[in-house]
Protein backbone atom coordinates (compact mmCIF):
# COMPACT_ATOMS: atom_id res chain seq x y z
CA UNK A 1 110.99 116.26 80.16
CA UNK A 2 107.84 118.33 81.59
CA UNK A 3 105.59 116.56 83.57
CA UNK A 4 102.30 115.89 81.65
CA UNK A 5 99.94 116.63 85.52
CA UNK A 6 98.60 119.90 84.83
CA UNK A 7 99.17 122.97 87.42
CA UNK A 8 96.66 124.99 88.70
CA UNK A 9 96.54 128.05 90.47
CA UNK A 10 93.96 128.92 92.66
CA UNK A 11 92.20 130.83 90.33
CA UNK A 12 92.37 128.19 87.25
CA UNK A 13 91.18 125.40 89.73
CA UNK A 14 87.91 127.56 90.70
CA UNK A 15 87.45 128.20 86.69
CA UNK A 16 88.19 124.64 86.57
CA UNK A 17 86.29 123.13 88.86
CA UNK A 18 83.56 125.04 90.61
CA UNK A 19 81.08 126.48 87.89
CA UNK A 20 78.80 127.60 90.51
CA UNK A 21 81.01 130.12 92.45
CA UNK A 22 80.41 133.33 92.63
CA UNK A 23 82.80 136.22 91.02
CA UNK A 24 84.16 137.35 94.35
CA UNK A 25 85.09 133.65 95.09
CA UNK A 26 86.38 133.67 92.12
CA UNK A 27 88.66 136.40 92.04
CA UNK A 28 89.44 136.34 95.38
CA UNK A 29 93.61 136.50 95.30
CA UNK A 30 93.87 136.30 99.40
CA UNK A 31 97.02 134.14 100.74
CA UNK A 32 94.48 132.71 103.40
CA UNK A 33 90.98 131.82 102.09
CA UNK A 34 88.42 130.18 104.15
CA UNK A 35 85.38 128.29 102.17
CA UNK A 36 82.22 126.00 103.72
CA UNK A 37 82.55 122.76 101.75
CA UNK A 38 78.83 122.52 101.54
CA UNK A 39 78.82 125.99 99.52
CA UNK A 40 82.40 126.25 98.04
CA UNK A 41 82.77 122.20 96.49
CA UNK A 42 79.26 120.39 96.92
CA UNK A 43 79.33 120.89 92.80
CA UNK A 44 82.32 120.47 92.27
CA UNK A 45 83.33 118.57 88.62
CA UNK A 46 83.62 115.06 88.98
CA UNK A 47 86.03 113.00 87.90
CA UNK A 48 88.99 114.86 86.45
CA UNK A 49 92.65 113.67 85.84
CA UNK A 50 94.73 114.22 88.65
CA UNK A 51 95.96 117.72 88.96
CA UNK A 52 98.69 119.94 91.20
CA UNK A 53 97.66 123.08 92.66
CA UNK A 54 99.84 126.12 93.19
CA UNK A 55 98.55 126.73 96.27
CA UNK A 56 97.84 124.36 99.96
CA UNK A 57 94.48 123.73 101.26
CA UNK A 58 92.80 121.77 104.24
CA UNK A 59 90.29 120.23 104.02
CA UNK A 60 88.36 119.76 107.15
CA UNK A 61 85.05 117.69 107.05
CA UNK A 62 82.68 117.70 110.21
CA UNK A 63 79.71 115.67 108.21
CA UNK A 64 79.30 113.70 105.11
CA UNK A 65 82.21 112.43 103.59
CA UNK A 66 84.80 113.35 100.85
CA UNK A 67 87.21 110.70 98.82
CA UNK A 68 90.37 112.65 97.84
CA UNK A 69 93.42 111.26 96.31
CA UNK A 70 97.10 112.55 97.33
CA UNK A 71 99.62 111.05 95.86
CA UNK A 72 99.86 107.12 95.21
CA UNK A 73 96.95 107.07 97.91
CA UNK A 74 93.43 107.72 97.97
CA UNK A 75 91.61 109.29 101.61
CA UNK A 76 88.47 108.73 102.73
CA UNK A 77 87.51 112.25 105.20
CA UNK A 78 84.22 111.16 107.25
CA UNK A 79 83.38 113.12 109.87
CA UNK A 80 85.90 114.74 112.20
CA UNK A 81 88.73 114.37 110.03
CA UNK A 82 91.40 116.75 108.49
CA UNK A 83 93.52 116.25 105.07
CA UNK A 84 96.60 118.35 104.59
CA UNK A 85 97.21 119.08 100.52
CA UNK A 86 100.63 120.79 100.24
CA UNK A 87 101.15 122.89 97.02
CA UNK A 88 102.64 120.42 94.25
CA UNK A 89 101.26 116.97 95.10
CA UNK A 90 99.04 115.24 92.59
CA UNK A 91 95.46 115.24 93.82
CA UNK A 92 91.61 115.64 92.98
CA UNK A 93 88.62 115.18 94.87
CA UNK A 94 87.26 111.50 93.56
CA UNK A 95 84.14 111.63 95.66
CA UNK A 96 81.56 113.68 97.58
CA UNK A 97 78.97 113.12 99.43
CA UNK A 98 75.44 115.49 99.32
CA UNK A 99 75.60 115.69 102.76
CA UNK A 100 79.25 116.81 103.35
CA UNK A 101 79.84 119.59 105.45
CA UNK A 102 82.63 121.01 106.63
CA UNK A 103 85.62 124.11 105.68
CA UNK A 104 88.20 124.03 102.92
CA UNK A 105 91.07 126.21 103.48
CA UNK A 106 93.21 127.75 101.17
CA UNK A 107 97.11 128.87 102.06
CA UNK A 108 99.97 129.86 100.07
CA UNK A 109 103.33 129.65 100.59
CA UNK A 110 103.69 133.04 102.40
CA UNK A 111 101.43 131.85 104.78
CA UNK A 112 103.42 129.08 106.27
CA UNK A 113 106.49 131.48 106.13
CA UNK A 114 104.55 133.61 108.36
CA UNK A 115 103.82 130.98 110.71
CA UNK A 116 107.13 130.50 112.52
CA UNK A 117 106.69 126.78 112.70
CA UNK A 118 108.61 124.98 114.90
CA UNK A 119 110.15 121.32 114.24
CA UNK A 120 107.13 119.10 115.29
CA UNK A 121 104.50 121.33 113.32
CA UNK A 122 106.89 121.77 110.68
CA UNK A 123 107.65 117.91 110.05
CA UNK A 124 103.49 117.52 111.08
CA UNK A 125 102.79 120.39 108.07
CA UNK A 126 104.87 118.36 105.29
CA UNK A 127 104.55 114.65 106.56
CA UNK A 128 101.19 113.57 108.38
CA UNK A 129 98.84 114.83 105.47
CA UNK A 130 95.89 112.79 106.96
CA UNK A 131 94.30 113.13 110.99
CA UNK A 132 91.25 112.18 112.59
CA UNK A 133 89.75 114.12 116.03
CA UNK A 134 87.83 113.49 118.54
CA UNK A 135 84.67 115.38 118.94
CA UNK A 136 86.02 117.83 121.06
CA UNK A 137 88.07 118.94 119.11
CA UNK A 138 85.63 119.06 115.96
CA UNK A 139 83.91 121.66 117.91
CA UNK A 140 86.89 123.62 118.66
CA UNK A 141 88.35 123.79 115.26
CA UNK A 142 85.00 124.32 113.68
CA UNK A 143 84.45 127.15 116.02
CA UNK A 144 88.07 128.83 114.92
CA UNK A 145 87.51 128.54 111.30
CA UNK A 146 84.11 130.20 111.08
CA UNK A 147 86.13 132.78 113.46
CA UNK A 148 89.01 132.74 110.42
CA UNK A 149 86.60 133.10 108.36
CA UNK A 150 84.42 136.52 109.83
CA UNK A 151 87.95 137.70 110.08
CA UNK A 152 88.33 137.20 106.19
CA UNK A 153 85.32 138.40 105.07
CA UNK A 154 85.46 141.78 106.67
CA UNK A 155 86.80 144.69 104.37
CA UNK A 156 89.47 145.60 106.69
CA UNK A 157 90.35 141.76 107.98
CA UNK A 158 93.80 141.79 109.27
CA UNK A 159 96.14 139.29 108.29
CA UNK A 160 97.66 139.58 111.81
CA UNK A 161 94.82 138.27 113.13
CA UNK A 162 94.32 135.64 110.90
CA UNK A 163 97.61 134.19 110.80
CA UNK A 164 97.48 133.26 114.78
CA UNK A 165 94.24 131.97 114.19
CA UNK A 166 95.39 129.61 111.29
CA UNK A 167 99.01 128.64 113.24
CA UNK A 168 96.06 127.82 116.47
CA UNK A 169 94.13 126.06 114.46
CA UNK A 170 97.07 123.61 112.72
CA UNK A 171 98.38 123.38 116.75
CA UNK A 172 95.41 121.91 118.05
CA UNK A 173 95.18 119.63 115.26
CA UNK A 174 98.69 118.67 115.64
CA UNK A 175 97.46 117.51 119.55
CA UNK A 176 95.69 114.73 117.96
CA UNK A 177 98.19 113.09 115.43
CA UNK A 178 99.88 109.91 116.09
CA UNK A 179 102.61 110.83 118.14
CA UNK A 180 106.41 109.78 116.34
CA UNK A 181 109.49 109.17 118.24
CA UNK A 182 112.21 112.15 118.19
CA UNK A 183 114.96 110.03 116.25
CA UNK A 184 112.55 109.88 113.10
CA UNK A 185 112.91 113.54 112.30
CA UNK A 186 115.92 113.26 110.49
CA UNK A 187 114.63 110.39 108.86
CA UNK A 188 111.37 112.45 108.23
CA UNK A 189 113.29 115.10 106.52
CA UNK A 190 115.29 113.14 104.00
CA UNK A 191 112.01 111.39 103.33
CA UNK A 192 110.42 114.43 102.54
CA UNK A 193 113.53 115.66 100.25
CA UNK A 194 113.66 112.48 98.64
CA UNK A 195 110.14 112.76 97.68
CA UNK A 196 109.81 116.14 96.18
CA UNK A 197 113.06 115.37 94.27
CA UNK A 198 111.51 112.15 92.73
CA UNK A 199 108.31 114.38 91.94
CA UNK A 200 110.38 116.68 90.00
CA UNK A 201 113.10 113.95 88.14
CA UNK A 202 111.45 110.58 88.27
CA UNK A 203 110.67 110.49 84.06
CA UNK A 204 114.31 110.81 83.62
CA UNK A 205 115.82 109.16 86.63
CA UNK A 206 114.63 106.09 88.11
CA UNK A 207 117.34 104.75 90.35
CA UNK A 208 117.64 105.24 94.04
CA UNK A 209 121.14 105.62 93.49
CA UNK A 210 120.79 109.16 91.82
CA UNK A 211 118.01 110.24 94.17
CA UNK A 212 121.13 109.40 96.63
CA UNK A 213 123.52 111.40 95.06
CA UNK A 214 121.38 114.42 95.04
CA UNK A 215 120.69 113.93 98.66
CA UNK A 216 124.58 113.49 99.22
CA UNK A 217 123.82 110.37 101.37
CA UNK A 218 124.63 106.61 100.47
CA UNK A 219 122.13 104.46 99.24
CA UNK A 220 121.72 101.93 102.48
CA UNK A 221 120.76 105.92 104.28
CA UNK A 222 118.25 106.53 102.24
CA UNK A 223 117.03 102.95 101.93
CA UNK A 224 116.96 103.02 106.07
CA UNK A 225 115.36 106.69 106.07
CA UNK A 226 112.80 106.55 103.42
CA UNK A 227 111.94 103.33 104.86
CA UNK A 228 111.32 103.91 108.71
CA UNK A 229 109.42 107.41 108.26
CA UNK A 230 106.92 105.81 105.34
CA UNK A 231 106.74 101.94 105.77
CA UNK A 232 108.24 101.90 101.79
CA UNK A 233 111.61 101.47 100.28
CA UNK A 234 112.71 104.08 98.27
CA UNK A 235 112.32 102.30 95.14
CA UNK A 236 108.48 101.34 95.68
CA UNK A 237 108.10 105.18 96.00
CA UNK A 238 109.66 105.45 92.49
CA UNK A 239 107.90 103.12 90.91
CA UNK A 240 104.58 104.55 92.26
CA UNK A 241 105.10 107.94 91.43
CA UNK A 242 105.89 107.07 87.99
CA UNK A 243 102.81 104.64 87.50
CA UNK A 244 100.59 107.53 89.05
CA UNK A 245 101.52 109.64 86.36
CA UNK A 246 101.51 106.72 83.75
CA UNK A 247 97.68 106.61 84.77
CA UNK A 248 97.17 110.34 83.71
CA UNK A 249 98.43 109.78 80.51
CA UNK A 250 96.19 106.31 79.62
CA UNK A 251 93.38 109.30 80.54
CA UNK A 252 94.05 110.01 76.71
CA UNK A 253 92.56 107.75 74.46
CA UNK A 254 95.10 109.02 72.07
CA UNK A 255 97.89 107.84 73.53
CA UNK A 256 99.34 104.57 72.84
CA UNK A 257 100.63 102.46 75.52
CA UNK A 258 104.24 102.02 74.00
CA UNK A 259 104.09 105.49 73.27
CA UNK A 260 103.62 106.29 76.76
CA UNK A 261 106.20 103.92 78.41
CA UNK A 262 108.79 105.72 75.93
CA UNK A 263 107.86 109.01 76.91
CA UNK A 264 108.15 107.50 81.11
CA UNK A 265 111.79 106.83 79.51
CA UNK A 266 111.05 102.99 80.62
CA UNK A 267 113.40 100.31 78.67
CA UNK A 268 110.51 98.48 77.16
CA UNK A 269 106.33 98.67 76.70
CA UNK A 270 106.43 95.12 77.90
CA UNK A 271 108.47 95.98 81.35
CA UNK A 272 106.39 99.05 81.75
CA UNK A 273 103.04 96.82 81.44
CA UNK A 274 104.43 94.43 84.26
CA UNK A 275 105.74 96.63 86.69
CA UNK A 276 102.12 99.10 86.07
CA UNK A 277 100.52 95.67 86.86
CA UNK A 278 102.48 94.88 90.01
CA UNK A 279 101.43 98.66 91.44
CA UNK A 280 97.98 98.65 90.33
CA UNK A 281 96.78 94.83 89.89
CA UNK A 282 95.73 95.65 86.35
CA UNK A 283 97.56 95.87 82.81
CA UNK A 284 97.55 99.30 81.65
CA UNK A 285 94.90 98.17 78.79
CA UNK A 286 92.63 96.98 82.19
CA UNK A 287 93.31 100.23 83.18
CA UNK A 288 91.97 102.09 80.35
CA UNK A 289 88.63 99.96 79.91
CA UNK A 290 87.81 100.03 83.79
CA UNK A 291 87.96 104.27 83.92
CA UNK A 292 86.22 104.40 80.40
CA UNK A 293 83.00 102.51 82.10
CA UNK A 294 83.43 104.64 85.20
């Protein structure tokens, strides 16, 4: 069954969502782009369903503020903090301010295979998508990207350059975040594995005891894993994933609620409307009339 989140590559998402940029924005193709928030998403089309982008991006705000949603969760970046979108997740920007300032940062994947990462950025690159910094660092960081971004703007730029600058840049951030325990990597790793599998399966397969199977681990592993590097139980992670998407599709007035619960493969409309209610505190019919007055 295809998912019904549409994907967008960097190009579509600038179509998309930034009427006001200019044609060389626009067509730009590089695998590292670096944008001023205040110039590149200040207009930006608000709200839109949830979306996945072929491409990662940072987004690093130094004034103002900017609500995004990743995942199940929803960020709020004030000042001197840093979100981390990798390519795939469900997103969109909910909220911005007209003050925000800041750089948005486009990568592709043959970016971070250029970066050489090593175990702590790596598990910091896939797993910590959200980091605040202290001033001093603000300044630092701010400092590099306008630096990353002379170096991208110049007709012979070098992608040797800029690479360093961008793997310098994640480093320093990586400084600041919440420091984890060695023993969690593994556990950090199967989370991550168990997550992008559930991304990809979770309309047809709803069971932790498939996304265990896949894995090649027992359930009470994953249960333990999944639980000590997110604070949630495999399951919860199911069930949100699959509301999430539930909440795209009630986007469509079109749609009818049993019709949608068949097409999430749940047994019943009924047990889809109480277990949307237990993960969002409304029935999906609250659902619909609370974004409709939004």
């Amino acid at each position: 069954m295809k998912s019904s989140v549409k994907l967008f590559t960097n190009f579509e998402y600038k179509k998309s969502f930034l009427p006001g940029v200019s044609r060389q924005v626009l067509f730009n193709d590089a695998q590292l782009q670096v944008y001023r928030i205040e110039n590149y998403l200040r207009n930006i089309v608000i709200p839109v369903p949830p979306y996945r982008t072929s491409f990662n991006f940072l987004l690093f705000v130094t004034k103002g503020a900017i609500v995004q949603q990743l995942e199940v969760s929803s960020y709020k970046l004030e000042a001197n903090s840093v979100l981390l979108i990798k390519q795939g997740s469900i997103t969109a920007t909910l909220e911005i301010s007209p003050d925000a300032t800041g750089f948005f940062i486009v990568y592709e994947n043959e970016i971070i295979n250029r970066l050489s990462l090593n175990n702590n950025l790596l598990n910091f690159f896939f797993a910590t998508p959200f980091v605040t910094l202290p001033a001093k660092a603000v300044k630092w960081l701010a400092h590099l990207s306008v630096l990353l971004e002379e170096e991208l703007s110049l007709v012979n730029g070098s992608m040797e350059i800029c690479v360093p600058l961008f793997r310098a840049l994640l480093n320093k951030i990586l400084l600041h975040e919440s420091p984890r325990p060695v023993a969690l990597n593994r556990s950090l790793d199967i989370s991550l594995r168990f997550r992008e599998k559930v991304q990809r399966h979770h309309l047809r397969e709803k069971t932790v005891e498939y996304y265990a199977r896949q894995l090649n681990i027992s359930e009470n592993y994953l249960n333990k894993c999944v639980k000590e590097a997110t604070g949630k139980p495999p399951k919860q992670w199911i069930n949100e994933i699959s509301i999430l998407h539930s909440q795209i599709l009630l986007q469509d007035p079109a749609r009818d609620i049993a019709g949608i619960a068949f097409e999430l493969n749940y047994q019943s409309a009924s047990y889809f409307t109480r277990l949307f209610k237990q993960v969002t505190g409304l029935s999906p019919s609250a659902y619909r009339k609370k974004i409709k007055v939004s």
